[in-house]
N, C-alpha and C. Protein backbone atom coordinates (compact mmCIF):
# COMPACT_ATOMS: atom_id res chain seq x y z
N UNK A 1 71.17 -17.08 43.30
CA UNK A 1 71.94 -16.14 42.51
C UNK A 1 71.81 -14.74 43.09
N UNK A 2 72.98 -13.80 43.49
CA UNK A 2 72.64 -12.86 43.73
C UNK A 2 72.02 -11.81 43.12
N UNK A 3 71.98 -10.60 42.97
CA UNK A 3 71.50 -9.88 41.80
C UNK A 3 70.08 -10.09 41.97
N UNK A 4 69.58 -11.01 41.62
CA UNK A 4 68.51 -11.21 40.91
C UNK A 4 67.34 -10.57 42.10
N UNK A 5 66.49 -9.76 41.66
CA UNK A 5 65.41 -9.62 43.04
C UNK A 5 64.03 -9.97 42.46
N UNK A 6 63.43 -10.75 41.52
CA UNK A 6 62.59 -10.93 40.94
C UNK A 6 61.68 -10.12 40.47
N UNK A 7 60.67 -10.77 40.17
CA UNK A 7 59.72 -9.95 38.80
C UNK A 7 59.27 -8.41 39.34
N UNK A 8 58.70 -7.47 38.95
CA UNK A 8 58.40 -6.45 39.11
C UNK A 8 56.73 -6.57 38.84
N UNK A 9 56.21 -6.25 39.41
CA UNK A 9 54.64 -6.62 39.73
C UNK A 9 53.92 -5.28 39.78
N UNK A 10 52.82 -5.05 38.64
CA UNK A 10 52.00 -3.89 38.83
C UNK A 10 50.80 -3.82 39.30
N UNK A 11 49.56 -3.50 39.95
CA UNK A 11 48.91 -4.09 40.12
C UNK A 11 47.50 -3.11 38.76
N UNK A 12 46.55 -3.53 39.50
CA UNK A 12 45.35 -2.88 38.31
C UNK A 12 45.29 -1.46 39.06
N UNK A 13 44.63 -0.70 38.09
CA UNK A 13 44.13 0.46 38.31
C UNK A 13 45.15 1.50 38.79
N UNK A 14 46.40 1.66 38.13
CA UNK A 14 47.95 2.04 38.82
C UNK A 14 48.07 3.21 38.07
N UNK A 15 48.53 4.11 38.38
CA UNK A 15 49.09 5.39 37.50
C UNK A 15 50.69 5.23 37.69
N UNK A 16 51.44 5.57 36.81
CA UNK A 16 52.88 5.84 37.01
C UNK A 16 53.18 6.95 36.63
N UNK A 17 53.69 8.24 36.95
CA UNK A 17 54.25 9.18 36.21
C UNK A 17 55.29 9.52 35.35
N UNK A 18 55.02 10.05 34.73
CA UNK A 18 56.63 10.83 33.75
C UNK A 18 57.69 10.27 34.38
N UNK A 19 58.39 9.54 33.75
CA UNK A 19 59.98 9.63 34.00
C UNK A 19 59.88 8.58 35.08
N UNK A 20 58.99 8.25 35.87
CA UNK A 20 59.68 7.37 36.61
C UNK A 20 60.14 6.02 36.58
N UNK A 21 61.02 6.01 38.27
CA UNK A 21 62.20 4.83 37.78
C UNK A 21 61.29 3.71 38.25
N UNK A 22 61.13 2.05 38.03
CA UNK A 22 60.61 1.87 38.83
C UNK A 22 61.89 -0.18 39.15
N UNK A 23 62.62 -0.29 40.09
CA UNK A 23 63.43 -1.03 40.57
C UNK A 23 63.15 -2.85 40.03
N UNK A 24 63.80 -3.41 39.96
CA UNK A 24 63.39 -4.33 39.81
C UNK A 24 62.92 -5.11 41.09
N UNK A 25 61.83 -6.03 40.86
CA UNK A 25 61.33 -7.01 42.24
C UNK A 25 60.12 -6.05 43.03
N UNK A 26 60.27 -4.93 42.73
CA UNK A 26 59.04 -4.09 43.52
C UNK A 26 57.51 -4.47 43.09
N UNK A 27 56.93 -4.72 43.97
CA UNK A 27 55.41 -5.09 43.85
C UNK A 27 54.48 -3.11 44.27
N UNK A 28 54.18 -2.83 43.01
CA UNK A 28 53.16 -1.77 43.00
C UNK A 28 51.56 -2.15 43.00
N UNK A 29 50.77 -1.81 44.46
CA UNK A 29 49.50 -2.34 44.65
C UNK A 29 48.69 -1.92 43.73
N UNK A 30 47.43 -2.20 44.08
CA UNK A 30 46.53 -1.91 43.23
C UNK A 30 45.93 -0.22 43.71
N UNK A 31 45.74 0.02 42.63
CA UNK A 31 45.16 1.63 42.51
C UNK A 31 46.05 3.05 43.10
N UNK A 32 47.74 2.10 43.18
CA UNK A 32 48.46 3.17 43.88
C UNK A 32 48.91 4.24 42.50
N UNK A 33 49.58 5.18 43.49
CA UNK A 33 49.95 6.54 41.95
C UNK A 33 51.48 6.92 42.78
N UNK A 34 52.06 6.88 41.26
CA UNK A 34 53.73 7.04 41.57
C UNK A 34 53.70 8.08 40.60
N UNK A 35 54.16 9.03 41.76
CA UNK A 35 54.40 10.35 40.55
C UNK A 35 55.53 10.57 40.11
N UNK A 36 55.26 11.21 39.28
CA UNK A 36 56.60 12.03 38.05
C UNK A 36 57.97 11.60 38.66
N UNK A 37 59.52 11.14 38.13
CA UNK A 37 60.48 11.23 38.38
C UNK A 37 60.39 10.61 39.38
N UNK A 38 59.88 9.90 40.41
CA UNK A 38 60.07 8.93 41.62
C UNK A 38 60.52 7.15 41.41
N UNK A 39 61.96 7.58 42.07
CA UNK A 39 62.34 6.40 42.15
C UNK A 39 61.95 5.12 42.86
N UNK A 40 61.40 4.23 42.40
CA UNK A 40 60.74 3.53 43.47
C UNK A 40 61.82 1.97 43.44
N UNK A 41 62.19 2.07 44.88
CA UNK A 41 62.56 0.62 45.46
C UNK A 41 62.35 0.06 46.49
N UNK A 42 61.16 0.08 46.59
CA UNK A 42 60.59 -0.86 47.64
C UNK A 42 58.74 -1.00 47.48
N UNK A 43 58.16 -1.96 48.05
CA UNK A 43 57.12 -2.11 47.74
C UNK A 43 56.16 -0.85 47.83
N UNK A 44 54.98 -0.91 47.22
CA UNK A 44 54.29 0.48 47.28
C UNK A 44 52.91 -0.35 47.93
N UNK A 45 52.21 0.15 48.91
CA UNK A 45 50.87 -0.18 49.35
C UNK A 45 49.59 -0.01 48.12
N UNK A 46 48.73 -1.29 48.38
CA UNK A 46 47.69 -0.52 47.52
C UNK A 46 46.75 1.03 48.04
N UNK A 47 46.85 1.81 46.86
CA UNK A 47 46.21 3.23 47.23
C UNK A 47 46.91 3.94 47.59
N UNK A 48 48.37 3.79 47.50
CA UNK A 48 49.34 4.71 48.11
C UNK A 48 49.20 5.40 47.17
N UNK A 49 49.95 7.04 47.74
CA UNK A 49 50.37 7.87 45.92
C UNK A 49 52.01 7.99 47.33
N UNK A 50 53.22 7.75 46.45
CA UNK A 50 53.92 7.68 46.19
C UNK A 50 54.73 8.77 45.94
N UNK A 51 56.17 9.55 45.98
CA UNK A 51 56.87 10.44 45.41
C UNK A 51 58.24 10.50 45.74
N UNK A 52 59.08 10.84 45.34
CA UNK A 52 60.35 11.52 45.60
C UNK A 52 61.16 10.31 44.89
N UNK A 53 62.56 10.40 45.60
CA UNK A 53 63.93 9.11 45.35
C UNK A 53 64.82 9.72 46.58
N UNK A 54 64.80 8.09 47.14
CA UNK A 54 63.24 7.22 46.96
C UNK A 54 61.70 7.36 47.30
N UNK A 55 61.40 6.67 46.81
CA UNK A 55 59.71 7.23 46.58
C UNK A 55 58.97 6.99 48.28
N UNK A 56 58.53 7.60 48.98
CA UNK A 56 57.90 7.46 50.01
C UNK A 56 56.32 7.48 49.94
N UNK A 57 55.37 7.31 50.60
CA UNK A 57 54.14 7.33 50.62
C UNK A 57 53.85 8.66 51.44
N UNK A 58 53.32 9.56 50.38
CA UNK A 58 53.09 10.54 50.82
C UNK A 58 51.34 11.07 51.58
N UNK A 59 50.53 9.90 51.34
CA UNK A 59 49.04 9.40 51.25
C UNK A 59 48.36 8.58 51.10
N UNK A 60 47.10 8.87 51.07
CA UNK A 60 46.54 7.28 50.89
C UNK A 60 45.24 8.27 50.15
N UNK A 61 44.83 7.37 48.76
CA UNK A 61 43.71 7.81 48.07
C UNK A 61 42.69 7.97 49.09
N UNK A 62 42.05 7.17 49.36
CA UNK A 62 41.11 6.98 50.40
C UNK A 62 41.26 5.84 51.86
N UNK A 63 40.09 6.38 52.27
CA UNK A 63 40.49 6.11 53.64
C UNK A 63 40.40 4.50 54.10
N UNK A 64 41.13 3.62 55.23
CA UNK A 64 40.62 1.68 55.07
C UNK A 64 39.91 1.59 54.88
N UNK A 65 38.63 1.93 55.14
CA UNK A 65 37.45 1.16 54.91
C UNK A 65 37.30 1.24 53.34
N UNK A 66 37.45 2.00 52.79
CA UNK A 66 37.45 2.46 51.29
C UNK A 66 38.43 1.41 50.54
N UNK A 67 39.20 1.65 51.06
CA UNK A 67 40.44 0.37 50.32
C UNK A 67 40.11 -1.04 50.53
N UNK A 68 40.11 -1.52 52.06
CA UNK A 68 39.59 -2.71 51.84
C UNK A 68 38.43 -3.10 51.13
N UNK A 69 37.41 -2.47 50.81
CA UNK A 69 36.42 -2.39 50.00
C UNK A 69 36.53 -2.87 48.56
N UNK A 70 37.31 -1.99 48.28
CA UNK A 70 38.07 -1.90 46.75
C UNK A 70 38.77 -3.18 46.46
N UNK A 71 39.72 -3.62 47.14
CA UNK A 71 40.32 -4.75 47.28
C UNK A 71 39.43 -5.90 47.38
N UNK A 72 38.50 -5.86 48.38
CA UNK A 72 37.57 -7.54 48.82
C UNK A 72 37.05 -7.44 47.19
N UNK A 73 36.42 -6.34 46.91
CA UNK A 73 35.11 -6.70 45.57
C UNK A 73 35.94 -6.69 44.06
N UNK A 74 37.18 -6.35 44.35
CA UNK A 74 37.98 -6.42 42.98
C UNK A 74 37.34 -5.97 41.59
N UNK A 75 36.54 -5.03 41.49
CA UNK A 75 35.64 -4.70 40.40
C UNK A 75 36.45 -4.81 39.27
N UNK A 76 37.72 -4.40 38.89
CA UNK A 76 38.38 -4.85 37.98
C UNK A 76 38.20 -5.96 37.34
N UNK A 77 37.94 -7.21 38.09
CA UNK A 77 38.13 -8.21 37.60
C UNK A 77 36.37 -8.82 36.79
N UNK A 78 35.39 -7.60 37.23
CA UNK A 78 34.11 -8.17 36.84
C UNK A 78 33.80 -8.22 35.33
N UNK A 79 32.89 -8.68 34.98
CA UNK A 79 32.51 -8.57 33.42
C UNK A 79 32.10 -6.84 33.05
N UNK A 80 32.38 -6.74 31.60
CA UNK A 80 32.17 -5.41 31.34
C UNK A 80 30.86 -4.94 31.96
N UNK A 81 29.48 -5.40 31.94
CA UNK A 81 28.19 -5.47 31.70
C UNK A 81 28.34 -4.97 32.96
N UNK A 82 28.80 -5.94 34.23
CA UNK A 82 28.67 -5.79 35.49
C UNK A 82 28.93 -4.35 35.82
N UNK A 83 30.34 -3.69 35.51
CA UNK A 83 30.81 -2.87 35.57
C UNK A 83 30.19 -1.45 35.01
N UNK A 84 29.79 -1.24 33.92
CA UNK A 84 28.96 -0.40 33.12
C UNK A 84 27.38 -0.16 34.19
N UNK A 85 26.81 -1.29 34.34
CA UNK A 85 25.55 -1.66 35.49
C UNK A 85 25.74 -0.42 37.01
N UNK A 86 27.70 -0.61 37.39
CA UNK A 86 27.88 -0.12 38.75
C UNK A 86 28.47 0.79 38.73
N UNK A 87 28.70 1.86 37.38
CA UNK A 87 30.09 2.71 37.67
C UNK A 87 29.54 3.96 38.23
N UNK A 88 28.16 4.43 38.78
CA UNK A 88 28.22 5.09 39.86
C UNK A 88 28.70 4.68 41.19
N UNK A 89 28.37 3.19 41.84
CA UNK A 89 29.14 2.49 43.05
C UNK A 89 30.82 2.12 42.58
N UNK A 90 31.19 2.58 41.51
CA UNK A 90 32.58 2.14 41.12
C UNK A 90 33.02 3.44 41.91
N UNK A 91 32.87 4.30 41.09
CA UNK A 91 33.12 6.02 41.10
C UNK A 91 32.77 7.04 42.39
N UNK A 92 31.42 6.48 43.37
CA UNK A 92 31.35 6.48 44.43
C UNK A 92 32.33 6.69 45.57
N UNK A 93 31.90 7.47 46.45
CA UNK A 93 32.39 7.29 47.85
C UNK A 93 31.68 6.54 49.16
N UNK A 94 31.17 5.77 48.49
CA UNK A 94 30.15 4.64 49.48
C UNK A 94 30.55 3.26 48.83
N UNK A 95 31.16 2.74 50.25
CA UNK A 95 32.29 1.77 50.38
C UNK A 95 31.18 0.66 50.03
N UNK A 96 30.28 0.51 50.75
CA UNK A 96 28.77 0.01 51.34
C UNK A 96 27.86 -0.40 49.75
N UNK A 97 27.41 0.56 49.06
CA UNK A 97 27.28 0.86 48.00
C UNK A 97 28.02 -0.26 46.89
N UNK A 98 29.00 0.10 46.89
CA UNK A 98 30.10 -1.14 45.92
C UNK A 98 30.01 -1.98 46.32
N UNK A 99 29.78 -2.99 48.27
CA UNK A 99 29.19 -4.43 48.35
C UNK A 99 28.58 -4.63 47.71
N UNK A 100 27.63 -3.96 47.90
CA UNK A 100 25.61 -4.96 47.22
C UNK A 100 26.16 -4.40 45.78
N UNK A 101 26.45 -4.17 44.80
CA UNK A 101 26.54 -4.11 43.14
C UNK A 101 26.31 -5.21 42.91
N UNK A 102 25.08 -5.30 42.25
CA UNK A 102 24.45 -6.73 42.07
C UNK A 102 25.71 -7.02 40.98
């Protein structure tokens, strides 16, 4: 069927801003930020921040090693306890640090 571009996918830890548009079928990664009024139609990287129409990647939160980090250990997905235990290695800038979180 034409038309159709499927589901629209957010991921965890996402900011969206004011007003924005966001397309159908677009996959928004994890921990990316779409600011204010940005139209978004096309996929967004995780950790991107995002802006304009259409929305381009204007950055990256932090740097690969930081992201893949974030991504392999998925802290999102841990038990509260776990999380509460690590949210200095959550909140951290030691990629290293967030491995070993018991």
């Amino acid at each position: 069927l034409s038309g159709l571009r499927g589901d629209t996918r957010v991921g965890n830890d996402v900011w969206i801003g004011r007003d924005a548009t966001i397309l159908p079928g677009v996959t928004i990664g994890d921990g990316a930020i779409v600011g204010a009024m940005s139209v978004v139609a096309g996929d967004v990287p995780p950790y991107a921040v995002v802006a304009g129409n259409p929305a381009r990647v204007v950055r990256y939160r932090f740097d690969e090693v930081t992201i893949a980090t974030l991504l392999e250990t998925a802290w999102w997905t841990w038990p509260a306890d776990r999380i509460t235990r690590n949210l200095d290695a959550i909140r951290g800038a030691d990629p290293e640090a967030l491995r070993q979180a018991p």
